[in-house]
N, C-alpha and C. Protein backbone atom coordinates (compact mmCIF):
# COMPACT_ATOMS: atom_id res chain seq x y z
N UNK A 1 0.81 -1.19 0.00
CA UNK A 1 0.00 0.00 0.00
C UNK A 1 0.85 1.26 0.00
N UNK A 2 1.84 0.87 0.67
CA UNK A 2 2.84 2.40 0.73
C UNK A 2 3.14 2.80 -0.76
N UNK A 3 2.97 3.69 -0.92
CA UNK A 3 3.66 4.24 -2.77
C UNK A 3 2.48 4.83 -3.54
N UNK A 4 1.75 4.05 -2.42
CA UNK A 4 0.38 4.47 -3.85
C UNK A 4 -0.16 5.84 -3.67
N UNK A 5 -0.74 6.20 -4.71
CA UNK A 5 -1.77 7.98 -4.77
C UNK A 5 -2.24 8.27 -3.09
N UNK A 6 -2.89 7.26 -2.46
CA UNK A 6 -3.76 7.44 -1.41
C UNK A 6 -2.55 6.84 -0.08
N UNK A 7 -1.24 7.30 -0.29
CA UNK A 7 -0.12 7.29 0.81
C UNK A 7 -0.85 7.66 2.51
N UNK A 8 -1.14 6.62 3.48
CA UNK A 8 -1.79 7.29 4.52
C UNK A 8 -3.13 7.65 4.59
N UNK A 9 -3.81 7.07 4.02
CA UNK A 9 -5.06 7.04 3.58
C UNK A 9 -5.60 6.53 4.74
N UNK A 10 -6.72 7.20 5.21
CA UNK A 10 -7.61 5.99 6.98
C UNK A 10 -8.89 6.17 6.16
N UNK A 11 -9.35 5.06 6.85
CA UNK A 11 -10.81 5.11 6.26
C UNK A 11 -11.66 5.27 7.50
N UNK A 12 -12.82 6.18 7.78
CA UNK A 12 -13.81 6.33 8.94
C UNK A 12 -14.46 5.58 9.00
N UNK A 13 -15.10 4.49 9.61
CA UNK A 13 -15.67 3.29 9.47
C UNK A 13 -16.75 3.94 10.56
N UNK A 14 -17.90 4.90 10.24
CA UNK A 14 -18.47 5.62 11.50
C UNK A 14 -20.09 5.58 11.03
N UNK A 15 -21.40 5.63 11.67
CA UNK A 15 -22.63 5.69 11.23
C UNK A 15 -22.84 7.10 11.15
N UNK A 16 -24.01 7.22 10.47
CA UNK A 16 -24.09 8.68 9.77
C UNK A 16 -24.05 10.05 10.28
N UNK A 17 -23.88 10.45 10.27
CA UNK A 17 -23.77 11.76 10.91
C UNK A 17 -22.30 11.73 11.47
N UNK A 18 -21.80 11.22 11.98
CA UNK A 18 -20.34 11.09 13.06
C UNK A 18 -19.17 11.23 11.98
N UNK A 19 -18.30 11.38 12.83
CA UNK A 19 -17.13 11.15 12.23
C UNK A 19 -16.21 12.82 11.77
N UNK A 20 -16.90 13.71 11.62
CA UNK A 20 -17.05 15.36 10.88
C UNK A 20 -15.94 15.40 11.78
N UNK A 21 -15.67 15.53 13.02
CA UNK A 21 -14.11 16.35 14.06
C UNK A 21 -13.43 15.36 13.82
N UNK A 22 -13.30 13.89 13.51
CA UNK A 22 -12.28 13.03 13.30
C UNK A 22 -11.76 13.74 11.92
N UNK A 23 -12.32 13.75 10.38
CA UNK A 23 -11.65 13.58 9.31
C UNK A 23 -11.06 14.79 9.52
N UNK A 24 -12.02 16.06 10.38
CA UNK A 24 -11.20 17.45 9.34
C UNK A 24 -9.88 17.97 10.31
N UNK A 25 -9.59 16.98 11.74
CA UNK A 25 -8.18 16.82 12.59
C UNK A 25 -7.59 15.86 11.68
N UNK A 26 -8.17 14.43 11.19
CA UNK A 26 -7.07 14.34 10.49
C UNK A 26 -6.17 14.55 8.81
N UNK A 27 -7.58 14.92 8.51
CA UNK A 27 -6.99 16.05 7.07
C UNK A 27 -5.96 17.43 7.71
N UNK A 28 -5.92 17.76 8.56
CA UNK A 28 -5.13 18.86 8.79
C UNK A 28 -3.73 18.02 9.60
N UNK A 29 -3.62 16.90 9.77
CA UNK A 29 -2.48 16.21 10.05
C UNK A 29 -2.12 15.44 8.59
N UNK A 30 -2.94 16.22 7.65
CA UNK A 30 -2.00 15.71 6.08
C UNK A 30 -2.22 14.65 5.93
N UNK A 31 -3.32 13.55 6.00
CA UNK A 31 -3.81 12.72 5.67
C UNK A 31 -5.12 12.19 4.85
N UNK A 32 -4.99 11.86 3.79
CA UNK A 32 -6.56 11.75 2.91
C UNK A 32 -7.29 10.96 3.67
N UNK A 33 -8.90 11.45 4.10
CA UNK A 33 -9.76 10.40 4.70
C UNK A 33 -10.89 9.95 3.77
N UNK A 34 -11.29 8.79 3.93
CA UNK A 34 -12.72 8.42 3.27
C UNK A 34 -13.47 8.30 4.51
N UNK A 35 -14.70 8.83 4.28
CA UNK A 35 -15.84 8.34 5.05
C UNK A 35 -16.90 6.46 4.54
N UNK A 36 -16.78 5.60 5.81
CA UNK A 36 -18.04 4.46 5.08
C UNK A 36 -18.87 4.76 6.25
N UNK A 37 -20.42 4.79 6.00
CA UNK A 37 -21.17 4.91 7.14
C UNK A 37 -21.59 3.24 7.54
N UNK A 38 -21.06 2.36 6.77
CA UNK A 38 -21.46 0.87 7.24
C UNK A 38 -22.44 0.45 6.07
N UNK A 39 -23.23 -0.97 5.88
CA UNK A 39 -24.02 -1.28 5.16
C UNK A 39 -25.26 -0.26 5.55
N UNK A 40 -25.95 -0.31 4.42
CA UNK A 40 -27.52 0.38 4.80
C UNK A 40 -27.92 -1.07 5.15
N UNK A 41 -29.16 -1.18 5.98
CA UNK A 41 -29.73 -1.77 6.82
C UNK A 41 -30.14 -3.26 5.08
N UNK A 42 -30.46 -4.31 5.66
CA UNK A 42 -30.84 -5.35 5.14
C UNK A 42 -29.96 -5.71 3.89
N UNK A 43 -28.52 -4.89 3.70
CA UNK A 43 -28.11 -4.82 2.66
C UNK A 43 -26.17 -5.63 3.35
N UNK A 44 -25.66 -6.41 2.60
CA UNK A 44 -24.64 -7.09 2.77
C UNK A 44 -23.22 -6.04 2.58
N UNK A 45 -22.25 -5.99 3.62
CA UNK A 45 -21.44 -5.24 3.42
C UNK A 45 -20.65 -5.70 2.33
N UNK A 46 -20.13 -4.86 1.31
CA UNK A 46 -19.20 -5.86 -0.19
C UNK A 46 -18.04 -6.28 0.56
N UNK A 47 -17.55 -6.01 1.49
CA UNK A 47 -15.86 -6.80 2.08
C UNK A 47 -16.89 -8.18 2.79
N UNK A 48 -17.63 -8.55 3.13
CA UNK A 48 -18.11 -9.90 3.58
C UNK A 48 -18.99 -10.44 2.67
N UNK A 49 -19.36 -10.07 1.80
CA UNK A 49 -20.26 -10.15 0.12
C UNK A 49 -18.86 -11.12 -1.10
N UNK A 50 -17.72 -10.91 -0.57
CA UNK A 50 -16.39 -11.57 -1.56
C UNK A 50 -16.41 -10.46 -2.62
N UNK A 51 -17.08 -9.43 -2.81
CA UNK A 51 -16.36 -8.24 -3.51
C UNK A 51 -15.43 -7.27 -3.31
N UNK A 52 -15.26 -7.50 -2.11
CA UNK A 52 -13.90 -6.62 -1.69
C UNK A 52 -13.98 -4.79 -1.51
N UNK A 53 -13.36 -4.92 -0.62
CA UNK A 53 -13.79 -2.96 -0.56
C UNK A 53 -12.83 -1.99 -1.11
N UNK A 54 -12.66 -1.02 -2.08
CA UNK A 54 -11.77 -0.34 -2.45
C UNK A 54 -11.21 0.57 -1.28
N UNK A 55 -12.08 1.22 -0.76
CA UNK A 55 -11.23 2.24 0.49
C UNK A 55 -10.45 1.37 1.81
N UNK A 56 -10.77 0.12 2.32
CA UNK A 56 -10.58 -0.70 3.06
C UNK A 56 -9.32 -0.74 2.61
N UNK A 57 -8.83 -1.74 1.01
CA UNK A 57 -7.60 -1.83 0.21
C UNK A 57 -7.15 -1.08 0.60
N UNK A 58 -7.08 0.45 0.34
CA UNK A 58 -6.30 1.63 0.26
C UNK A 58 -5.96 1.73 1.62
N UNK A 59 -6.61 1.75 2.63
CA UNK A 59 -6.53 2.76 3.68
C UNK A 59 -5.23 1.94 4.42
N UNK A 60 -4.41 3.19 4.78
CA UNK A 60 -3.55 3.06 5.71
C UNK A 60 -3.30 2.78 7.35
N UNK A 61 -5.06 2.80 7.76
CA UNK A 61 -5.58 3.19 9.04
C UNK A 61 -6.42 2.74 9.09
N UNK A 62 -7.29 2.60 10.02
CA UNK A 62 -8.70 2.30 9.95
C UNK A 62 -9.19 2.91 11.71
N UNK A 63 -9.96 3.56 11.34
CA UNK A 63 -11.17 3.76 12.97
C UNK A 63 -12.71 3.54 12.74
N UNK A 64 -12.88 2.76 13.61
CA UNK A 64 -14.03 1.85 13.39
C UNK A 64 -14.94 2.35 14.73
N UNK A 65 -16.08 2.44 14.19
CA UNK A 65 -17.06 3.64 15.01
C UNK A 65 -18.35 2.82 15.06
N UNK A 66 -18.31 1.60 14.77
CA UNK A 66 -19.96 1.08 14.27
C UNK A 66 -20.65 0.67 14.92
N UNK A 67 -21.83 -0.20 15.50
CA UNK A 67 -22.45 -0.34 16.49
C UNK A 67 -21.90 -1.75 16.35
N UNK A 68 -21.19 -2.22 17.85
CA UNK A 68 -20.61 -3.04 18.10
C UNK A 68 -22.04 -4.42 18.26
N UNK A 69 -22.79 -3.80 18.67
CA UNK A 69 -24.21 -5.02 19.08
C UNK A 69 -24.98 -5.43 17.67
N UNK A 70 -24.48 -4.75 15.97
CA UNK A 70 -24.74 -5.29 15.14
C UNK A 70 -24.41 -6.53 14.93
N UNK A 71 -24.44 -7.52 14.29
CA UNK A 71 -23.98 -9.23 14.42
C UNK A 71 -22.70 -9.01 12.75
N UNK A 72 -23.21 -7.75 11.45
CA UNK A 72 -22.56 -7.66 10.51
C UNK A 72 -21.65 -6.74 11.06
N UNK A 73 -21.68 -5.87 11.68
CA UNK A 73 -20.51 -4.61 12.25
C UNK A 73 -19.51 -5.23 12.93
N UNK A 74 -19.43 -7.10 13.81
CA UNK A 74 -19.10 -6.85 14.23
C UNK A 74 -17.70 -8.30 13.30
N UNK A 75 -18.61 -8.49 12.13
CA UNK A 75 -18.41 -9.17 11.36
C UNK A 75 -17.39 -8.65 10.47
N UNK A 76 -17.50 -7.08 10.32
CA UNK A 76 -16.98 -6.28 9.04
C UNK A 76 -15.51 -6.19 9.94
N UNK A 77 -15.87 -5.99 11.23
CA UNK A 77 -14.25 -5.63 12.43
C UNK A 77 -13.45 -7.31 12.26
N UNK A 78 -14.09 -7.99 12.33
CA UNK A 78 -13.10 -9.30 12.36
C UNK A 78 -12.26 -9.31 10.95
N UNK A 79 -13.00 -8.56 10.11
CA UNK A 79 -12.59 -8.82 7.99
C UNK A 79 -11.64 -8.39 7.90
N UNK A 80 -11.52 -7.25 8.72
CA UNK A 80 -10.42 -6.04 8.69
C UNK A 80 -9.42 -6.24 9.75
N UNK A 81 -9.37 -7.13 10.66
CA UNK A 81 -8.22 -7.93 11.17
C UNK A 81 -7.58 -8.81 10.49
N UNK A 82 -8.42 -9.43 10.02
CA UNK A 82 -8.05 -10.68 9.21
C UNK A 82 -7.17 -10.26 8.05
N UNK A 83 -7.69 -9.49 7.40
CA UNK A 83 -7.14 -8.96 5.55
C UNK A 83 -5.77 -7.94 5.84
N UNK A 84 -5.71 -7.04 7.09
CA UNK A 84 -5.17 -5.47 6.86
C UNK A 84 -3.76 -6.41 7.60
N UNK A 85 -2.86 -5.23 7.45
CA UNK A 85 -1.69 -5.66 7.17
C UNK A 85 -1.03 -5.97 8.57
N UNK A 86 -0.17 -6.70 9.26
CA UNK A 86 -0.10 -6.30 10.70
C UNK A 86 0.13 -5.20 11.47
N UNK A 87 1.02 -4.07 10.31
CA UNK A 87 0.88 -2.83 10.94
C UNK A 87 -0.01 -2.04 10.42
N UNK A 88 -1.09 -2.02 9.86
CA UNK A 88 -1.98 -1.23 9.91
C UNK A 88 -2.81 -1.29 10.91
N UNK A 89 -3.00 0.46 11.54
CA UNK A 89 -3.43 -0.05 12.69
C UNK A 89 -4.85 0.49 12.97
N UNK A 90 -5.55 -0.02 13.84
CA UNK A 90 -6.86 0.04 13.92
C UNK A 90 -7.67 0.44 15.19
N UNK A 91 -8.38 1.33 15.19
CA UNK A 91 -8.89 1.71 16.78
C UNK A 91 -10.29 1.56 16.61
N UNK A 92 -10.85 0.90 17.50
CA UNK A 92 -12.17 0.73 18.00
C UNK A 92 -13.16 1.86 18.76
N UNK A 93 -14.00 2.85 18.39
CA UNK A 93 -14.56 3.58 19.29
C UNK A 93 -15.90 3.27 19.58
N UNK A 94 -16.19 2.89 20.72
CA UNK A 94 -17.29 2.17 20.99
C UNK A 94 -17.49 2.88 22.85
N UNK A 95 -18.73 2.68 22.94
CA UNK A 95 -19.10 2.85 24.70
C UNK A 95 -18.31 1.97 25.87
N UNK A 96 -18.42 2.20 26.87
CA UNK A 96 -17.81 1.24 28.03
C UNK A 96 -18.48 0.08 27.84
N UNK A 97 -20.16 0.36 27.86
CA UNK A 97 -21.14 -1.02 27.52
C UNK A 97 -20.63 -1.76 26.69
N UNK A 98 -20.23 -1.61 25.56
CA UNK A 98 -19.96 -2.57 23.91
C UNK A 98 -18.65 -2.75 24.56
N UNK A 99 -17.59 -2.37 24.72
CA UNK A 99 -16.24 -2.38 24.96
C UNK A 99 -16.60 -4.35 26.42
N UNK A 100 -17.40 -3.67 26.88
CA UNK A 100 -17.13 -4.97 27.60
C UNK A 100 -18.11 -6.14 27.34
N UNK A 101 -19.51 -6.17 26.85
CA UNK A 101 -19.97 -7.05 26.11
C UNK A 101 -19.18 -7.79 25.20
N UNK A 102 -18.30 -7.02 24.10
CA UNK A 102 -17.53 -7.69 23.05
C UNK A 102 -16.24 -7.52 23.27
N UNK A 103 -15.95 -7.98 24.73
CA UNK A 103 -14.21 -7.90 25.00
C UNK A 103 -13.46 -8.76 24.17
N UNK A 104 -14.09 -9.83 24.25
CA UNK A 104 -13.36 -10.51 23.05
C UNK A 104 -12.85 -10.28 21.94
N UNK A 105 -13.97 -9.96 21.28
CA UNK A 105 -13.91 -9.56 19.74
C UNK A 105 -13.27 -8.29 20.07
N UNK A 106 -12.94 -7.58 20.87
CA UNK A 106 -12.05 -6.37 20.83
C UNK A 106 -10.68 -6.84 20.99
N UNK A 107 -10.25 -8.27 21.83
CA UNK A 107 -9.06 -8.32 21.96
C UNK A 107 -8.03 -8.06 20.90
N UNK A 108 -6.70 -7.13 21.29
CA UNK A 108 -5.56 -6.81 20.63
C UNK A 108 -6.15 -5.54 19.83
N UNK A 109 -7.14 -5.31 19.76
CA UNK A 109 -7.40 -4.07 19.18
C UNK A 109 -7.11 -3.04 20.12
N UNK A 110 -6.84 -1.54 20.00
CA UNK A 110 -6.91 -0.34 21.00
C UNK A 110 -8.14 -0.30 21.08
N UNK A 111 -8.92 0.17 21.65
CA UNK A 111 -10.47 0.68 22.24
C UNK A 111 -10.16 2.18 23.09
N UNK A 112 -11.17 2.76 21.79
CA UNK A 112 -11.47 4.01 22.88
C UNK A 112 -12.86 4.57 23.11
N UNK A 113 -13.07 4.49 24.88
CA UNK A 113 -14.57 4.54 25.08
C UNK A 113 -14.42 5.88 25.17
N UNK A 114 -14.21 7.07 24.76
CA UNK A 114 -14.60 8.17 24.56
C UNK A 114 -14.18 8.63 23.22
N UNK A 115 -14.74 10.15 23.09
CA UNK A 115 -14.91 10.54 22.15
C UNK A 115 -13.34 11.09 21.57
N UNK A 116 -12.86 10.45 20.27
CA UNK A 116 -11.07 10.58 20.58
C UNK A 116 -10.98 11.94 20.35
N UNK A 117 -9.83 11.97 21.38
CA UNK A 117 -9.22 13.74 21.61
C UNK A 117 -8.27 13.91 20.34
N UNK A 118 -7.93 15.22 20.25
CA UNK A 118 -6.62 15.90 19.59
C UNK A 118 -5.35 15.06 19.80
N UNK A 119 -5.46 14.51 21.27
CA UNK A 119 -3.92 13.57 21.37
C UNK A 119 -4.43 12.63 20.85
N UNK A 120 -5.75 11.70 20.83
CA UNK A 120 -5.81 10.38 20.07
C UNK A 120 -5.58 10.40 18.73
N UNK A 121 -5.91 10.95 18.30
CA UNK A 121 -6.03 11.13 16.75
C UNK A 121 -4.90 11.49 16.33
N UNK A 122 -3.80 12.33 16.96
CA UNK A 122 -2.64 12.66 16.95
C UNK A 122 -1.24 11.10 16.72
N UNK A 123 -2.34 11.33 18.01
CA UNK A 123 -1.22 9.20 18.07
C UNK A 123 -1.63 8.27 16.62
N UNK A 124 -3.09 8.56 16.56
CA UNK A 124 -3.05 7.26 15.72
C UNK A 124 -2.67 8.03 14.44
N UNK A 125 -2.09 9.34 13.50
CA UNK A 125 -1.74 9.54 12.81
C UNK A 125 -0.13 8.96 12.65
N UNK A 126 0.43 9.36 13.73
CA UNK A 126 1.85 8.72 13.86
C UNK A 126 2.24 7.81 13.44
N UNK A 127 0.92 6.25 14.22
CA UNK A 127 0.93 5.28 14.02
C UNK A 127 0.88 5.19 12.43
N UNK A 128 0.06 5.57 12.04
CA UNK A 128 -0.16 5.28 10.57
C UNK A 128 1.17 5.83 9.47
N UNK A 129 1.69 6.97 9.86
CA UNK A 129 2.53 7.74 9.17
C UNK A 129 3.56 6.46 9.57
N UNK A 130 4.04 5.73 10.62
CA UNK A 130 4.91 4.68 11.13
C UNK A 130 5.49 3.47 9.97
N UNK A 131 4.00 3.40 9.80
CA UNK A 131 3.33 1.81 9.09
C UNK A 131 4.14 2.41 7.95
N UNK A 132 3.62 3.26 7.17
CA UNK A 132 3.73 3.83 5.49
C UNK A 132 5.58 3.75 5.52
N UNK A 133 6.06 4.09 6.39
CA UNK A 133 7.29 4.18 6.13
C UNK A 133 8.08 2.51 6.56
N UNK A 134 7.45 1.65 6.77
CA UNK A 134 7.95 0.37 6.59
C UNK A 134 7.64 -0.52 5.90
């Protein structure tokens, strides 16, 4: 992934409305973001469909915002362990509730039960800027 047009690329993995203070902190830390708001309802996400996701491919990052108590959201978080690279890295933002219902399925991931600050987003740019350069 490193080299390509979309160098550092994260993808917002957030439901609708959210996500607006994440991309435009990390567009101003010089990073291209895509927004996915998740499948629309009754509809199959294409990365668990075997069509594969273009921004997923690309992205250098990933923060994942989705409702953890979906059974496909929590389906789409395992895809993106499975496929993304070992250093691409990935943060979970979810409630204290979801964080400990799905401890599991969170294990080895970061989790952040609040709303990420200027230093989170800060860090996980690093992280990502880290990855691109190895």
């Amino acid at each position: 992934m490193a080299g390509d047009a979309m160098e550092g690329m994260i993808l917002l993995d957030v439901t609708g409305g959210t996500g607006e203070f994440d991309r435009d902190m990390l567009e101003r830390f010089g990073h291209p973001v895509r927004v996915c708001h998740g499948p629309e309802l009754a509809t199959l996400c294409p990365l668990l469909a075997g069509k594969g996701c273009d921004e997923f491919t690309q992205a250098h990052g990933v923060i994942f915002e989705l409702d953890l108590d979906r059974p496909q959201h929590r389906a789409i978080l395992r895809r993106y362990r499975a496929l993304a690279r070992a250093d691409v890295p990935i943060r979970v933002v979810t409630s204290a509730e979801q964080a400990g219902r799905h401890a599991e399925e969170l294990r080895d991931i970061e989790v952040l039960t609040h709303v990420p600050t200027v230093a989170d987003l800060d860090g996980f740019a690093a992280e990502v800027e880290a990855a691109d350069r190895t």
